[in-house]
Protein backbone atom coordinates (compact mmCIF):
# COMPACT_ATOMS: atom_id res chain seq x y z
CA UNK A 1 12.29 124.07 18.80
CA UNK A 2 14.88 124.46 21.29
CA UNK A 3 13.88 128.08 21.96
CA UNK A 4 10.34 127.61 22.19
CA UNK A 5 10.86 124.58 24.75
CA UNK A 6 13.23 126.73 27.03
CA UNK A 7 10.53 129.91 26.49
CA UNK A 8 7.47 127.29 27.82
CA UNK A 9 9.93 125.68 30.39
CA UNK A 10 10.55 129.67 31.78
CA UNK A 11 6.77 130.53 31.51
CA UNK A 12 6.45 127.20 33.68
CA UNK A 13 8.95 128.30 36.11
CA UNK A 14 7.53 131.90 36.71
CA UNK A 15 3.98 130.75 36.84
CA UNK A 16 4.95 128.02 39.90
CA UNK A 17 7.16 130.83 41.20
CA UNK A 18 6.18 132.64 44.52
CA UNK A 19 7.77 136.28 45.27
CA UNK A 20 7.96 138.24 48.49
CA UNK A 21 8.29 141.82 47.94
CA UNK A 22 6.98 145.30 48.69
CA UNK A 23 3.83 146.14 46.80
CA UNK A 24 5.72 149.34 44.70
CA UNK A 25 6.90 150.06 41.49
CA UNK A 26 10.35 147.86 41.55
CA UNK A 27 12.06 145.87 39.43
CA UNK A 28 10.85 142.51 41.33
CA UNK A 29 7.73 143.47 41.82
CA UNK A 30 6.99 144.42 37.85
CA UNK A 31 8.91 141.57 36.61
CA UNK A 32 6.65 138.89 39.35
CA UNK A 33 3.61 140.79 37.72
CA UNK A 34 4.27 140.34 34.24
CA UNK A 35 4.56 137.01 34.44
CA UNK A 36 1.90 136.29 36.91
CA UNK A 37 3.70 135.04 39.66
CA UNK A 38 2.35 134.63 42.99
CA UNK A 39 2.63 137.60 44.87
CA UNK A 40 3.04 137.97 49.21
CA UNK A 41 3.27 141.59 50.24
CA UNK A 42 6.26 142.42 52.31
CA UNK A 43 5.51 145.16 54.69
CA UNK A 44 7.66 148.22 54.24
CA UNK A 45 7.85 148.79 57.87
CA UNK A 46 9.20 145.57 58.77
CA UNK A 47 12.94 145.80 58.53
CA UNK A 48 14.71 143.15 57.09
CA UNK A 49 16.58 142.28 60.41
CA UNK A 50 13.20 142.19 62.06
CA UNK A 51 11.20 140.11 59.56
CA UNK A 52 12.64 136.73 60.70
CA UNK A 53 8.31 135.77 61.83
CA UNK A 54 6.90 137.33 59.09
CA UNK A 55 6.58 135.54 55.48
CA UNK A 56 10.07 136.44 54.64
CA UNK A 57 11.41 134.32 57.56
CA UNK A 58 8.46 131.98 57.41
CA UNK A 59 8.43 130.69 53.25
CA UNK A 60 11.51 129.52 53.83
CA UNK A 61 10.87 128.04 56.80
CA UNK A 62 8.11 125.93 55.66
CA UNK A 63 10.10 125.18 52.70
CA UNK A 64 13.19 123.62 54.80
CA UNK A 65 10.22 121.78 56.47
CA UNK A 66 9.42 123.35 60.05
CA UNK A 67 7.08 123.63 61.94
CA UNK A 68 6.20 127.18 62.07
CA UNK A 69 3.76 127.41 64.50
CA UNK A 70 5.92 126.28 66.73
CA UNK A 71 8.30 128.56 65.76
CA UNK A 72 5.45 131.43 66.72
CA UNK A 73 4.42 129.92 70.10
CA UNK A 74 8.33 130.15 71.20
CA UNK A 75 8.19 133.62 70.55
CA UNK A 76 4.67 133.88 71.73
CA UNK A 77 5.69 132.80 74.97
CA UNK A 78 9.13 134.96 75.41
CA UNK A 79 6.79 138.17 74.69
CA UNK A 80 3.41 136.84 76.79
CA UNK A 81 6.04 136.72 79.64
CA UNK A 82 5.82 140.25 80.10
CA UNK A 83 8.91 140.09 82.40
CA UNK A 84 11.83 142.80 81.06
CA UNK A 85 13.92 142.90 83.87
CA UNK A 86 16.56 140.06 82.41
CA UNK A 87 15.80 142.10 79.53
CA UNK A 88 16.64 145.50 80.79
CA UNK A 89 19.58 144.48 83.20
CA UNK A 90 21.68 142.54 79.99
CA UNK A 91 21.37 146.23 78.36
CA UNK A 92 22.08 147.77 81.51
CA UNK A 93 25.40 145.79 81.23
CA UNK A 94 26.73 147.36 78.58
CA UNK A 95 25.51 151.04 79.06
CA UNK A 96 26.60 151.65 82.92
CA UNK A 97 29.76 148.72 83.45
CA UNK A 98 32.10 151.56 83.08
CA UNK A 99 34.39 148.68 85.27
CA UNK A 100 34.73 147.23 81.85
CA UNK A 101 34.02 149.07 79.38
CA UNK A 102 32.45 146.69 77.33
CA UNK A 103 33.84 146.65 73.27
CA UNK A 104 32.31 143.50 72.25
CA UNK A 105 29.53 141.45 72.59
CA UNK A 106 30.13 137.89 71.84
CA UNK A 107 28.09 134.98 71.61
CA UNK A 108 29.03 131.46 71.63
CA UNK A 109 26.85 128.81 70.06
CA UNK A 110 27.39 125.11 71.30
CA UNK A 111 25.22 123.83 68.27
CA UNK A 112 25.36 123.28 64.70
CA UNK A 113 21.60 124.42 64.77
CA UNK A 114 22.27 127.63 65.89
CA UNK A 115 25.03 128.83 63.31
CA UNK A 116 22.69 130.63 60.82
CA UNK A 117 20.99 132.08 64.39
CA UNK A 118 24.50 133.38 64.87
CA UNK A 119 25.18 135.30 61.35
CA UNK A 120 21.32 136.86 61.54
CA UNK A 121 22.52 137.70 65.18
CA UNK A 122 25.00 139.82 63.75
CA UNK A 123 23.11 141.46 61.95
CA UNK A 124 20.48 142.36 64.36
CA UNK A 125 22.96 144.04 66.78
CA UNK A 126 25.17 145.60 64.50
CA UNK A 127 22.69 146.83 62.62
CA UNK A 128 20.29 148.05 65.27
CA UNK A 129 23.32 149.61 67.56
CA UNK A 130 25.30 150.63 65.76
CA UNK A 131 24.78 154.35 65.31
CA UNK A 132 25.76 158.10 66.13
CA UNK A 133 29.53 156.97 66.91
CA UNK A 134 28.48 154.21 69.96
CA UNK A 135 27.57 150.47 69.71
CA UNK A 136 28.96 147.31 70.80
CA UNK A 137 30.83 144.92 68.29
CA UNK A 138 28.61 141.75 68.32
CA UNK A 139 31.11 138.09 67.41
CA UNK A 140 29.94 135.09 67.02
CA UNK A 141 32.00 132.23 67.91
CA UNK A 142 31.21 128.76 67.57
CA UNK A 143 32.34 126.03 69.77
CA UNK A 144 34.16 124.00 70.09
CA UNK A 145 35.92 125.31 66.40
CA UNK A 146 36.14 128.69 67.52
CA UNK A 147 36.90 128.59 71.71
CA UNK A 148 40.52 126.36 70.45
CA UNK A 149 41.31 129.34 67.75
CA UNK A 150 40.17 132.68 69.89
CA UNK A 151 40.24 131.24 73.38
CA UNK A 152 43.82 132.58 74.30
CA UNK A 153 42.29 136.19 73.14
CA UNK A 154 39.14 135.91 75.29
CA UNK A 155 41.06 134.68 78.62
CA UNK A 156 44.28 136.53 78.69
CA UNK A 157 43.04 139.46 76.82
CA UNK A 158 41.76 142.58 77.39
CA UNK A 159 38.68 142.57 79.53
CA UNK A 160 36.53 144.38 77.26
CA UNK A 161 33.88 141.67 76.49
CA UNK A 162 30.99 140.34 77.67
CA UNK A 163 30.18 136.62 76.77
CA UNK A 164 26.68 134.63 76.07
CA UNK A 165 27.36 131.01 76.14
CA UNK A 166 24.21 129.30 74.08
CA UNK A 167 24.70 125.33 75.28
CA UNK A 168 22.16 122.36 74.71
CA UNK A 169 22.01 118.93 76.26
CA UNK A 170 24.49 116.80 74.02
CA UNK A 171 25.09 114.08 76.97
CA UNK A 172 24.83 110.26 75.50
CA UNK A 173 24.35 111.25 71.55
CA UNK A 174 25.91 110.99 68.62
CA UNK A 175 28.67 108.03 67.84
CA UNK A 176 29.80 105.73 69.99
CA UNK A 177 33.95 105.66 70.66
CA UNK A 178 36.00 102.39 69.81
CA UNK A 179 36.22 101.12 72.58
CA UNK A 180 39.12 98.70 71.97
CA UNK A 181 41.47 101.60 70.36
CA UNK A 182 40.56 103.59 73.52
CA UNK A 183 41.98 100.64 75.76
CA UNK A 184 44.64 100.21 73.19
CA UNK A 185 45.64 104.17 73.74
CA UNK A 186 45.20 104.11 77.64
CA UNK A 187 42.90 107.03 77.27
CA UNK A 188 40.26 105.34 79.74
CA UNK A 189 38.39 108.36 80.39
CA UNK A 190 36.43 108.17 76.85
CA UNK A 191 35.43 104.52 78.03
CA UNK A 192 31.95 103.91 76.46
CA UNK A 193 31.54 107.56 75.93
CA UNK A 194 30.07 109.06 72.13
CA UNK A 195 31.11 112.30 70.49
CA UNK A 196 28.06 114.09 72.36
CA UNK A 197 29.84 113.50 75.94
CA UNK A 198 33.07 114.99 74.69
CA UNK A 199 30.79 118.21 72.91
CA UNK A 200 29.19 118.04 76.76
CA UNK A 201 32.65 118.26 78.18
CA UNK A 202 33.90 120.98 76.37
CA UNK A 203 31.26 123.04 76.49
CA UNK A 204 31.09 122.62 80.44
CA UNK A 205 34.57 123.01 80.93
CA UNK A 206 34.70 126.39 78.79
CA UNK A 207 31.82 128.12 80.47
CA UNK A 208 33.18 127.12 83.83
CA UNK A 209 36.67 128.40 82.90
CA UNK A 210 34.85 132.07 82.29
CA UNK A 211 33.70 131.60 85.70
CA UNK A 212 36.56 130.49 87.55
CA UNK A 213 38.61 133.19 86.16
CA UNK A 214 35.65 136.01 87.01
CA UNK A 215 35.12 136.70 83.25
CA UNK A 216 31.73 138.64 82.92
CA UNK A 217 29.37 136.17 80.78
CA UNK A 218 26.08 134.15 80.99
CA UNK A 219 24.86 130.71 79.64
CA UNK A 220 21.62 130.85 77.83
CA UNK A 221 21.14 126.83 78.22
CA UNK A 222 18.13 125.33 75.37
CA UNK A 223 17.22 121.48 76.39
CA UNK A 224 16.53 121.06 72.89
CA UNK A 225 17.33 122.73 69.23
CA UNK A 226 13.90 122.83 67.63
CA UNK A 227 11.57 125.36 66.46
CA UNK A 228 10.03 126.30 69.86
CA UNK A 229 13.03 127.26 71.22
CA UNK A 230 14.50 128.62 68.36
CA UNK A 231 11.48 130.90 68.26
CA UNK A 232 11.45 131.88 71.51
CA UNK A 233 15.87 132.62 71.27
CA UNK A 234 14.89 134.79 67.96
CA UNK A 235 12.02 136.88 70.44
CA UNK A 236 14.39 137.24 73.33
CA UNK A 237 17.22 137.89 71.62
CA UNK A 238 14.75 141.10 69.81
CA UNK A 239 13.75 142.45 73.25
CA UNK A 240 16.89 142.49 73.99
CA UNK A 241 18.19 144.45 71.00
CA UNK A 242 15.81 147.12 71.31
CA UNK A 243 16.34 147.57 75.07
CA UNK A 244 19.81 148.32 74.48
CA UNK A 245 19.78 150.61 71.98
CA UNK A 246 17.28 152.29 74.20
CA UNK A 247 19.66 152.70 76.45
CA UNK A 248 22.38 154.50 73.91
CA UNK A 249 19.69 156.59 72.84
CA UNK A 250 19.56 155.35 68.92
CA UNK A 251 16.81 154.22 66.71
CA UNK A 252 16.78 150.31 66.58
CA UNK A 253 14.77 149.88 63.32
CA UNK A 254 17.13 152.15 61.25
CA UNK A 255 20.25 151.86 59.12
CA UNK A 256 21.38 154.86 57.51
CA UNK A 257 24.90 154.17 56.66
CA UNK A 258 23.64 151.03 55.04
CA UNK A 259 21.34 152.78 52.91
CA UNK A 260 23.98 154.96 51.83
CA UNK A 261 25.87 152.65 51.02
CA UNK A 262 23.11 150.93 48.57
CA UNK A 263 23.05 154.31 47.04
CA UNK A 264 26.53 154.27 46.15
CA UNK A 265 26.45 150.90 44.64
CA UNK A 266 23.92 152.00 42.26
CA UNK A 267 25.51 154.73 41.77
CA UNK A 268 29.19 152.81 40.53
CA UNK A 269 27.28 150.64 38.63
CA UNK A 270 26.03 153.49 36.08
């Protein structure tokens, strides 16, 4: 009884089951058509760093509960812009500062919205640059966690970075301070303020630190964390991929040591 209930409970789950693969003889793709699963063609020449707006990035999306069409109209309106200049001169940055000679590329995310935006950023420059011996080491750090544990690098280091500062309006939100233990501490300057005004703080006073001490770096600033802007950072962020590794002269949408290394895997496992 038991194995016929857990054989109708599987046929249940593959049958309400929805798979995104390419339409080729695979292991996914047979085992979604034996058992009648739903079936949403991923396009082989989408790469998977690039297939954040198509239904790979999108299933999910719905499924978490956004609003995907506004996710689409941000990224809409970066590319309807039609302006590359911003575009072109960030690349330009890191292919003729020879002042510098940029290393890394690091990107600092004042958000908890924008961590996962962070890790697929990653992914998208390393993987798209990095070829033929050049690139530029992408790091995402997240403030405030990361600006009290690598700050003393970034500052009094070696000036072979270039920073993006991603900040958002946290003024006025979030938990309100006790007041009383404030007064009780003689720490007046958090007087009626909430846990957003000190996030506001530091991120202020890091950014204008960079720029007092004539580190190279730029603040992308969002008024808001939601899908339209999201969309349109995931566009941008694209362009601006590609126009670099125009610039170093490699192919953006490839990744052959990756592949080998898939190969090899395989390969072990025999």
């Amino acid at each position: 009884i038991n194995i016929a209930r857990n054989k109708n409970n599987l046929d249940m789950l593959f049958k309400n089951s929805l798979v995104v693969t390419e339409f080729k003889d695979s292991p996914l793709f047979n085992i979604a058509k034996k058992n009648n699963c739903t079936l949403l063609e991923h396009k082989k020449d989408i790469g998977g760093r690039y297939s954040i707006f198509s239904n790979v990035g999108m299933i999910p999306a719905i499924l978490a509960d956004l609003d995907v069409k506004k996710i689409h109209l941000g990224a809409s309106k970066a590319i309807e812009k039609n302006d590359f200049l911003d575009t072109f001169k960030f690349a330009q940055i890191f292919k003729f500062c020879t002042s510098n000679n940029y290393l890394s590329n690091v990107m600092m995310t004042y958000s908890d919205g924008l961590n996962y935006f962070g890790k697929w950023y990653l992914q998208l420059w390393a993987e798209s640059i990095g070829k033929d011996h050049k690139g530029i080491t992408p790091i995402h750090s997240v403030g405030t966690t990361d600006q009290h544990s690598q700050l003393q690098l970034y500052l009094d280091g070696p000036r072979d970075k270039f920073f993006t500062f991603i900040t958002t309006d946290h003024a006025d939100k979030g938990f309100k301070l006790n007041n009383e233990i404030i007064k009780e501490n003689n720490i007046d300057y958090l007087f009626n303020k909430k846990m957003g005004d000190l996030m506001e703080a530091e991120q202020r006073a890091t950014v204008d630190t960079f720029v007092q001490n004539k580190i190279p770096c730029r603040e992308i600033y969002l008024s808001t964390i939601d899908e339209y802007s999201i969309g349109k950072l995931l566009a941008f962020s694209i362009q601006e991929t590609i126009a670099t590794c125009l610039y170093f002269e490699v192919n953006p949408f490839n990744q052959p040591a990756v592949e080998q290394g898939k190969i090899l895997t395989k390969k072990y496992l025999v």
